[in-house]
Protein backbone atom coordinates (compact mmCIF):
# COMPACT_ATOMS: atom_id res chain seq x y z
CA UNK A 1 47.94 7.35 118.84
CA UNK A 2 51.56 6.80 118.67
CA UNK A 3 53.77 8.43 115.89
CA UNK A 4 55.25 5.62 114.14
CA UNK A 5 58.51 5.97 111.25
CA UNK A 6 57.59 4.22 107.92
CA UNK A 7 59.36 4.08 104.83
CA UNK A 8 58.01 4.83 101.17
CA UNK A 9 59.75 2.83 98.69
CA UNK A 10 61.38 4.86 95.95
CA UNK A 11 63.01 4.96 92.98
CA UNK A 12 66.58 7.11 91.47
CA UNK A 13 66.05 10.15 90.48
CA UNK A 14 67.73 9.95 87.15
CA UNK A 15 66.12 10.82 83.49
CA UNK A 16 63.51 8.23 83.41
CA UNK A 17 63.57 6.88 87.47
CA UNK A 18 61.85 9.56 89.65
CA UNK A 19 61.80 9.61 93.38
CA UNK A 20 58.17 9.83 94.85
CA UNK A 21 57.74 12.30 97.42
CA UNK A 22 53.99 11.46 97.59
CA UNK A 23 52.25 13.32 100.81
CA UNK A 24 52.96 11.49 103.61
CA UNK A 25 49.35 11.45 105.07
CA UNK A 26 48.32 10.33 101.48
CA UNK A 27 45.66 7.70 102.03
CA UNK A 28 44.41 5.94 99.10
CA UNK A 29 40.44 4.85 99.50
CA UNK A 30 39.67 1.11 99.60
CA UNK A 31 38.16 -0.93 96.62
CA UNK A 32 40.87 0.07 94.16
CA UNK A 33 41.59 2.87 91.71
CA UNK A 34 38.80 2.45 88.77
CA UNK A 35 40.34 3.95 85.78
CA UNK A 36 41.77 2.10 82.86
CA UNK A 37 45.31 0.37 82.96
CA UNK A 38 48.06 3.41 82.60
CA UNK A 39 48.72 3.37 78.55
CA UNK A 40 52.01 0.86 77.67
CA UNK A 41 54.99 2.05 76.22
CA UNK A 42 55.48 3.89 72.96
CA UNK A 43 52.27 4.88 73.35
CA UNK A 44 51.56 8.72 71.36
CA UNK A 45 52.57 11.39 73.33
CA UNK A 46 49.48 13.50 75.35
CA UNK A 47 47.77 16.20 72.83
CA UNK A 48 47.44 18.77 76.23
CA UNK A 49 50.71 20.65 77.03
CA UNK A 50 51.33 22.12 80.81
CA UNK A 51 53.35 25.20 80.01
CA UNK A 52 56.67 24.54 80.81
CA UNK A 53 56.89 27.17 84.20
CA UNK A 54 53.60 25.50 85.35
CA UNK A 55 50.38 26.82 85.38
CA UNK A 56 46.28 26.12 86.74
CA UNK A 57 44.07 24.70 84.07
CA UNK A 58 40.68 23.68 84.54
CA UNK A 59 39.94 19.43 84.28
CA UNK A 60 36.37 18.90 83.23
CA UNK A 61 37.06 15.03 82.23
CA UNK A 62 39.89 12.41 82.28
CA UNK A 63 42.84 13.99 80.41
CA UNK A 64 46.57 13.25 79.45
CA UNK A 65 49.01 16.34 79.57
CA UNK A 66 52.46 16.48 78.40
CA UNK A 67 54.77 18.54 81.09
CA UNK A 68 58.65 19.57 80.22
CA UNK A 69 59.37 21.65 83.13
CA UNK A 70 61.65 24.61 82.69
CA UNK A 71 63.81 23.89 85.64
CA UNK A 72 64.81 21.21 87.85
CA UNK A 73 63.81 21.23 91.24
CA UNK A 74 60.45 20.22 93.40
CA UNK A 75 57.37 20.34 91.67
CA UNK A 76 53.91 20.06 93.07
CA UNK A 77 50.78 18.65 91.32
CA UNK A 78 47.61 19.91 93.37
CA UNK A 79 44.00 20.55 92.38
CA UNK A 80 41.11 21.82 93.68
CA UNK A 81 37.22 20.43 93.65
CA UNK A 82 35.51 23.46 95.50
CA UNK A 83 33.69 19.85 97.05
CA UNK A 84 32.14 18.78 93.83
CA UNK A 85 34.39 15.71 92.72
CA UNK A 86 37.17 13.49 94.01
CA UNK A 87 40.37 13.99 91.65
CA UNK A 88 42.86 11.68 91.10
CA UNK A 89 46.45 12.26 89.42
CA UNK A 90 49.00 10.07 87.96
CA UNK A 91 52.45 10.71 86.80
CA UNK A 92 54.27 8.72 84.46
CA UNK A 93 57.91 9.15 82.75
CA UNK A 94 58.73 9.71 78.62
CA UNK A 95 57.88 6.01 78.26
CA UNK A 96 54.58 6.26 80.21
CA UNK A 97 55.91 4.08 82.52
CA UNK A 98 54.22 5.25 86.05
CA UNK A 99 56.26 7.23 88.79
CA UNK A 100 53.45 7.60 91.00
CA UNK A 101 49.81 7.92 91.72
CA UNK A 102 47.61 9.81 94.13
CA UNK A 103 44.30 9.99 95.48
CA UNK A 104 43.53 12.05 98.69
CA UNK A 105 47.18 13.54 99.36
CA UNK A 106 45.63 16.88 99.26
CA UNK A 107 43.03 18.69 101.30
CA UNK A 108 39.34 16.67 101.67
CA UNK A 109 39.20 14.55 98.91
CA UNK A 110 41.62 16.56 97.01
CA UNK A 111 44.71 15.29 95.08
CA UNK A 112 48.37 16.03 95.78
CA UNK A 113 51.88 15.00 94.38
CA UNK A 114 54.66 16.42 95.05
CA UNK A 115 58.16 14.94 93.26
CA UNK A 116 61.73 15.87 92.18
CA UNK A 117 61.71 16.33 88.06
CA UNK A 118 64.59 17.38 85.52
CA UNK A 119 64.36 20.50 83.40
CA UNK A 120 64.00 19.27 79.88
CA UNK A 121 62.43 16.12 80.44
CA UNK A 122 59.14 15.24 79.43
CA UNK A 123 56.59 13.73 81.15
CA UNK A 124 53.15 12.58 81.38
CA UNK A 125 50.12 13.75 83.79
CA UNK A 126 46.70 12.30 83.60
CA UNK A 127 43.94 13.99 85.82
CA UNK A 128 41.16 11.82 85.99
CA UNK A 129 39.02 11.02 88.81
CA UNK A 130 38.57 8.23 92.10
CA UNK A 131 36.83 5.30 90.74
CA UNK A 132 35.97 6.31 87.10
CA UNK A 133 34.14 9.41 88.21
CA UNK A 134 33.03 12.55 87.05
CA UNK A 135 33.14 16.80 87.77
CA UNK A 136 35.13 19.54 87.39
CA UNK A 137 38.35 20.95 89.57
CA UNK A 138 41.25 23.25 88.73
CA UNK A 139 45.09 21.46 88.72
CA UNK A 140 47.86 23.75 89.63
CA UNK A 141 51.10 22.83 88.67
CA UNK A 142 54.25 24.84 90.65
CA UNK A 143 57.59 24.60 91.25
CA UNK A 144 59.98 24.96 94.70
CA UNK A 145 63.26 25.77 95.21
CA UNK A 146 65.95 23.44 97.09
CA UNK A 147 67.73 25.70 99.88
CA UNK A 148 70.91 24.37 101.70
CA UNK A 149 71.33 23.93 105.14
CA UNK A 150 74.77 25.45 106.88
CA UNK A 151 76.68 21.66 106.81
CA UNK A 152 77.53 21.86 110.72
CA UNK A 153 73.86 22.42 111.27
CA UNK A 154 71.98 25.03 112.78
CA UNK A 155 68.63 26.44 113.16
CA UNK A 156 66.41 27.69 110.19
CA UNK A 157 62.89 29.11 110.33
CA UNK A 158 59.92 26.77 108.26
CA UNK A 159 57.12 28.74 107.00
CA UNK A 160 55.58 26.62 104.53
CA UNK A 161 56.86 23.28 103.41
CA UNK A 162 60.54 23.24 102.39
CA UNK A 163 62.95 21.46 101.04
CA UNK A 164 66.88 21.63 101.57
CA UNK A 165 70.25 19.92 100.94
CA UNK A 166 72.18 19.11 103.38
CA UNK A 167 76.29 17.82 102.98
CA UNK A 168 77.37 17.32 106.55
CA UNK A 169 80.90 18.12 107.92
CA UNK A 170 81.90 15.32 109.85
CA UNK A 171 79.92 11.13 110.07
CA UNK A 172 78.29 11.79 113.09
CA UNK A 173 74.69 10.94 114.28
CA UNK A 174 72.82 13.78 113.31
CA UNK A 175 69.41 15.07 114.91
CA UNK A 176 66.85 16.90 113.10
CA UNK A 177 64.22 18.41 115.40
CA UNK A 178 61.17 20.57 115.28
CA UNK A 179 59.95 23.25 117.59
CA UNK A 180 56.28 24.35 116.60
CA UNK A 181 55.09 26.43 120.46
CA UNK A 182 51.97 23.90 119.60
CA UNK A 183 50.87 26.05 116.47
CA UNK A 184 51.65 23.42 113.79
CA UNK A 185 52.19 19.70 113.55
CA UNK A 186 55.61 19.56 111.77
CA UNK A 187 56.57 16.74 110.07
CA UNK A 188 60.02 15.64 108.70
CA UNK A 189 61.61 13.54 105.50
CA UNK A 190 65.14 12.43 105.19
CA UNK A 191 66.99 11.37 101.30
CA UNK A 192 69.80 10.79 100.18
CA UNK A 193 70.94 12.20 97.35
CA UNK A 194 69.40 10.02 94.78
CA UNK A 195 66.25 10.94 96.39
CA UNK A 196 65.49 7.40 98.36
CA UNK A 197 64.06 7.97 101.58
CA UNK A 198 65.62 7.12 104.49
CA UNK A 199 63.00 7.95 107.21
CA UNK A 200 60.51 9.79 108.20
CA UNK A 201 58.63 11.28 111.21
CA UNK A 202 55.49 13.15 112.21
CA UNK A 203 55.56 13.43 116.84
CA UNK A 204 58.39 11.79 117.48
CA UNK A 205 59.66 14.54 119.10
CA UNK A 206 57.63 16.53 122.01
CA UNK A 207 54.00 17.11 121.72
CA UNK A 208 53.04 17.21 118.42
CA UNK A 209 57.12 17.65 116.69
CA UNK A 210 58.95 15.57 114.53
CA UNK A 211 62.23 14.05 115.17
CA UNK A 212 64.75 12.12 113.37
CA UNK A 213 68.23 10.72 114.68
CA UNK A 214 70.63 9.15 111.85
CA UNK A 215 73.66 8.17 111.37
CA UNK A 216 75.29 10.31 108.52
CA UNK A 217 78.54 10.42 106.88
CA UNK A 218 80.54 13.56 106.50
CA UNK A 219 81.11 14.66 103.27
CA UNK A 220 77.95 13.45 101.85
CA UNK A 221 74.63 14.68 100.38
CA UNK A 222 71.49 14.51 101.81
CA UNK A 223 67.95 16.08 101.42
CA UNK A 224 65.69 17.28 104.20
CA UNK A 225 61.94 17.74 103.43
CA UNK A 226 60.48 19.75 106.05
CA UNK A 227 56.60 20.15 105.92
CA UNK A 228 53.48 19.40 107.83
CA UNK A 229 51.07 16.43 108.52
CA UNK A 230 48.62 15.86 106.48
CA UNK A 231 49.24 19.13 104.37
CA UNK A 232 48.88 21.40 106.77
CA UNK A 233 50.00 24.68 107.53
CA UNK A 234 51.95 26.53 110.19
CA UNK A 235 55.97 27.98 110.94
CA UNK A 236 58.39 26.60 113.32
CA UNK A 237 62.20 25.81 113.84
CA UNK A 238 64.13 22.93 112.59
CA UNK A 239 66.97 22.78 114.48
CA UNK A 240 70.14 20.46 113.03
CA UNK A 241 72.90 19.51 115.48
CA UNK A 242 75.46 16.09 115.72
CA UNK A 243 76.90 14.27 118.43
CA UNK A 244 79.76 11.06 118.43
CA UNK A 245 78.53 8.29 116.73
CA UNK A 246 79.28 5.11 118.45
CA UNK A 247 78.56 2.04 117.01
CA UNK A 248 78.98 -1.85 119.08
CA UNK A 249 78.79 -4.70 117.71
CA UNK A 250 75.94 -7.53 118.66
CA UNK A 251 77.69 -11.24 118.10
CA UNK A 252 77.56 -13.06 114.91
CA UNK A 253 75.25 -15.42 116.89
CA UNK A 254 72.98 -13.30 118.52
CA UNK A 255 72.76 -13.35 122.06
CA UNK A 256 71.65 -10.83 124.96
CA UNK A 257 72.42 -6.99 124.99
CA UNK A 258 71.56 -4.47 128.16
CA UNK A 259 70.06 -1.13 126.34
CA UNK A 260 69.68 1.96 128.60
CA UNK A 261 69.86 4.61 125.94
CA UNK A 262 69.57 5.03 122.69
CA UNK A 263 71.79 2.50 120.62
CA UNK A 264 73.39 1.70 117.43
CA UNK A 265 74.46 -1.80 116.90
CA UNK A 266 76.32 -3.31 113.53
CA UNK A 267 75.59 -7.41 113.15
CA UNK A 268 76.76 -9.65 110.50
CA UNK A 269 74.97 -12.86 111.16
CA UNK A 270 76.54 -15.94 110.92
CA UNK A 271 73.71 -17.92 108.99
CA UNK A 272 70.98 -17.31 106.87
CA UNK A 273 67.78 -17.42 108.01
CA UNK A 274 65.04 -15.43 110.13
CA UNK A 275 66.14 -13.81 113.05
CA UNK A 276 64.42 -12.01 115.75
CA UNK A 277 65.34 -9.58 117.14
CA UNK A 278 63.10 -8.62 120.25
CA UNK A 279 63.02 -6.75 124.02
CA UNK A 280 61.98 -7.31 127.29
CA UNK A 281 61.70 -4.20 129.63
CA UNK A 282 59.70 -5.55 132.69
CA UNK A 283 57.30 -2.67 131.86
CA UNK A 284 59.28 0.37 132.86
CA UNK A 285 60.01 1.52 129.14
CA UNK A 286 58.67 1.30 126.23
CA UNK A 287 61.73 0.16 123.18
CA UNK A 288 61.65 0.45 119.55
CA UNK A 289 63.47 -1.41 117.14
CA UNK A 290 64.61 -0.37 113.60
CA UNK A 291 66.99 -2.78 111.57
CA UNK A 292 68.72 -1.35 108.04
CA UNK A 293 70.54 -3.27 105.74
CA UNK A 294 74.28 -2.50 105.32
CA UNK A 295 73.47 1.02 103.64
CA UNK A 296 71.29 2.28 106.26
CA UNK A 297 68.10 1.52 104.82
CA UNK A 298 65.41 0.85 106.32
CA UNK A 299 64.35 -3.07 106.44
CA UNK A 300 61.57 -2.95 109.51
CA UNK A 301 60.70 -0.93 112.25
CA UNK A 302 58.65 -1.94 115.13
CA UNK A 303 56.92 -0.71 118.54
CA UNK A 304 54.84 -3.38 119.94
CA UNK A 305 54.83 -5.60 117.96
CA UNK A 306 56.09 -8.05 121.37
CA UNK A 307 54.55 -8.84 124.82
CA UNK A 308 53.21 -5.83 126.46
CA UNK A 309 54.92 -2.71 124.87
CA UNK A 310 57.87 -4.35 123.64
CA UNK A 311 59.18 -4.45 120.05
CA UNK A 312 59.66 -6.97 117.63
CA UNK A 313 61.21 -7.86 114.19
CA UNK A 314 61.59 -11.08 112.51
CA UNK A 315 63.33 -10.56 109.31
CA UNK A 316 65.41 -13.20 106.79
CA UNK A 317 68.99 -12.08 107.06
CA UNK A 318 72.26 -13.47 105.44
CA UNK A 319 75.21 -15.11 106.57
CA UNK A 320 77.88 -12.74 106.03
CA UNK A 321 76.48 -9.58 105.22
CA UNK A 322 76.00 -6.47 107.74
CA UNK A 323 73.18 -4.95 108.98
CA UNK A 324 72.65 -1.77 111.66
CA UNK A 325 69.97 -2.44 114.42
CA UNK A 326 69.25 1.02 115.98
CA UNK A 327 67.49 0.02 119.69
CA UNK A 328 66.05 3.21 120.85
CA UNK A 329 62.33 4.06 122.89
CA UNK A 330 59.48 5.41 121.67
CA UNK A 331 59.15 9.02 121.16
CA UNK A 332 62.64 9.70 122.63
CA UNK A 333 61.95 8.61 125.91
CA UNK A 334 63.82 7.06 128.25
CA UNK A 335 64.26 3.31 129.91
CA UNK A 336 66.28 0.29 130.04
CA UNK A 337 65.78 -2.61 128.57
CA UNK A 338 67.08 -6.65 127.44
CA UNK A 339 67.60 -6.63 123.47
CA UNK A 340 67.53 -10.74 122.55
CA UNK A 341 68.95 -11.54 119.41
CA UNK A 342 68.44 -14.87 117.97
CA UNK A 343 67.67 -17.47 114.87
């Protein structure tokens, strides 16, 4: 099956607004969540305290801990049913306003969240169970360090997931790449530094490795997530290198654009309404569209979505205002293609 990008929405990472860095091969099971509405706010804080550095504690039934942790950084929420339940976690601010919510994130039917929190902060956890169940697992409840990456790039070692800043030296377009020799199936986040994704990738690269090209602006901080599908386990390099960025510019009123590599396009259209943006590669390539609003995030993405193999987006866009269409192939291949641009 093809690898495709997708974008989780998120919120800041400030006191109260937490980023979600849910797993990305998180799948929630159909027919809803079945406990009782998250409690409102002002509601009394949880009687169970997680110790401040973390901890396992055993779950027997639906309960409500209160977590300040010691340090800010990445913390993980994971448990563990030995097969004999299906756990489900939920994390919610001071306010017990939700951040985020997860099912099967983890390993079998196992629950896993993993998200940015500030030391001194409280929060909320309640570890219940899918669908108003019952059982007994253990929760664990750790912490992970940020590491920084060298800001003209480089290549680092991954041996377990791993998270890193990253301030680049010059705006460039920027390439993060894995290399697993086929022993792992790496796959790759991108923040900024308020925590929003930007994009993501599990075999966009060769084989089984993740890839991610960006534009990114010197100076600037981002954050690089570097882990595995679906949980998983493994080592492998992440290699971090820029070339130019070059940028052209598609006309105001659309029109037709030749693509024979990889390229980044600015448009500002000149009235509001849907546009389309699609390709036509007389089936020697196969294209793929992504179009970002004016600070490169991610509006739609598409792979064949047109005739044949060919992509297409249809988004409302207005007059005036700048977007970045990135016109690329599928899995970093190769091609040439028509881009058609039009209201």
């Amino acid at each position: 099956m093809k690898a495709r990008f997708s974008v989780v929405r998120t919120v800041c990472f400030c006191t109260a607004a937490i980023l979600v860095l849910a797993a990305a091969a998180a799948a929630q099971k159909r027919g809803g969540v079945g406990v009782a509405p998250a409690r409102s706010a002002g509601s009394p804080a949880s009687t169970n305290t997680i110790p401040r550095t973390g901890g396992e504690l055993t779950v027997v039934e639906q309960t409500d801990f209160s977590f300040t942790p010691s340090n800010t950084g990445i913390w993980t929420f994971r448990t563990s049913n030995n097969g004999n339940s299906d756990p489900y976690l939920w994390l919610f601010n001071a306010n017990w306003e939700l951040i985020t919510e997860d099912d099967d994130g983890g390993q079998g039917s196992n629950a896993l969240i993993t998200v940015p929190l500030t030391a001194g902060t409280q929060y909320h956890v309640r570890a219940g169970f899918y669908n108003n169940g019952t059982g007994t697992y253990r929760l664990s409840v750790t912490s992970t360090p940020v590491e920084r990456l060298s800001r003209s790039g480089g290549n680092v070692t991954v041996d377990g997931q791993t998270y890193y800043s990253f301030t680049p030296n010059n705006t460039a377009l920027w390439t993060f790449v894995t290399s697993n020799n086929g022993n792992s199936d790496p796959y790759l986040w991108l923040y900024n530094a308020d925590w929003q994704l930007i994009t993501e990738d599990d075999d966009g690269g060769e084989g089984q490795n993740a890839l991610i090209i960006m534009p990114l602006t010197g100076g600037t901080q981002y954050f690089i997530r570097a882990g595995f599908h679906n949980d998983g386990t493994g080592v492998y390099r992440l290699n971090v290198s820029s070339s130019p960025l070059t940028i052209d510019e598609i006309p105001r009123a659309g029109g037709n654009i030749t693509v024979n590599e990889m390229t980044f396009f600015t448009f500002t259209p000149n009235s509001t309404g849907s546009w389309t943006f699609v390709t036509s590669n007389n089936g020697n390539s196969d294209p793929y569209l992504w179009l970002y609003d004016g600070n490169w995030q991610l509006i739609a993405e598409d792979d064949d979505g047109g005739d044949g193999n060919n992509a297409l987006i249809t988004s409302r866009l207005i007059n005036g205002t700048q977007y970045f269409v990135r016109a690329g192939f599928y899995s970093n291949g190769t091609g040439k293609y028509t881009l058609q641009v039009s209201r």
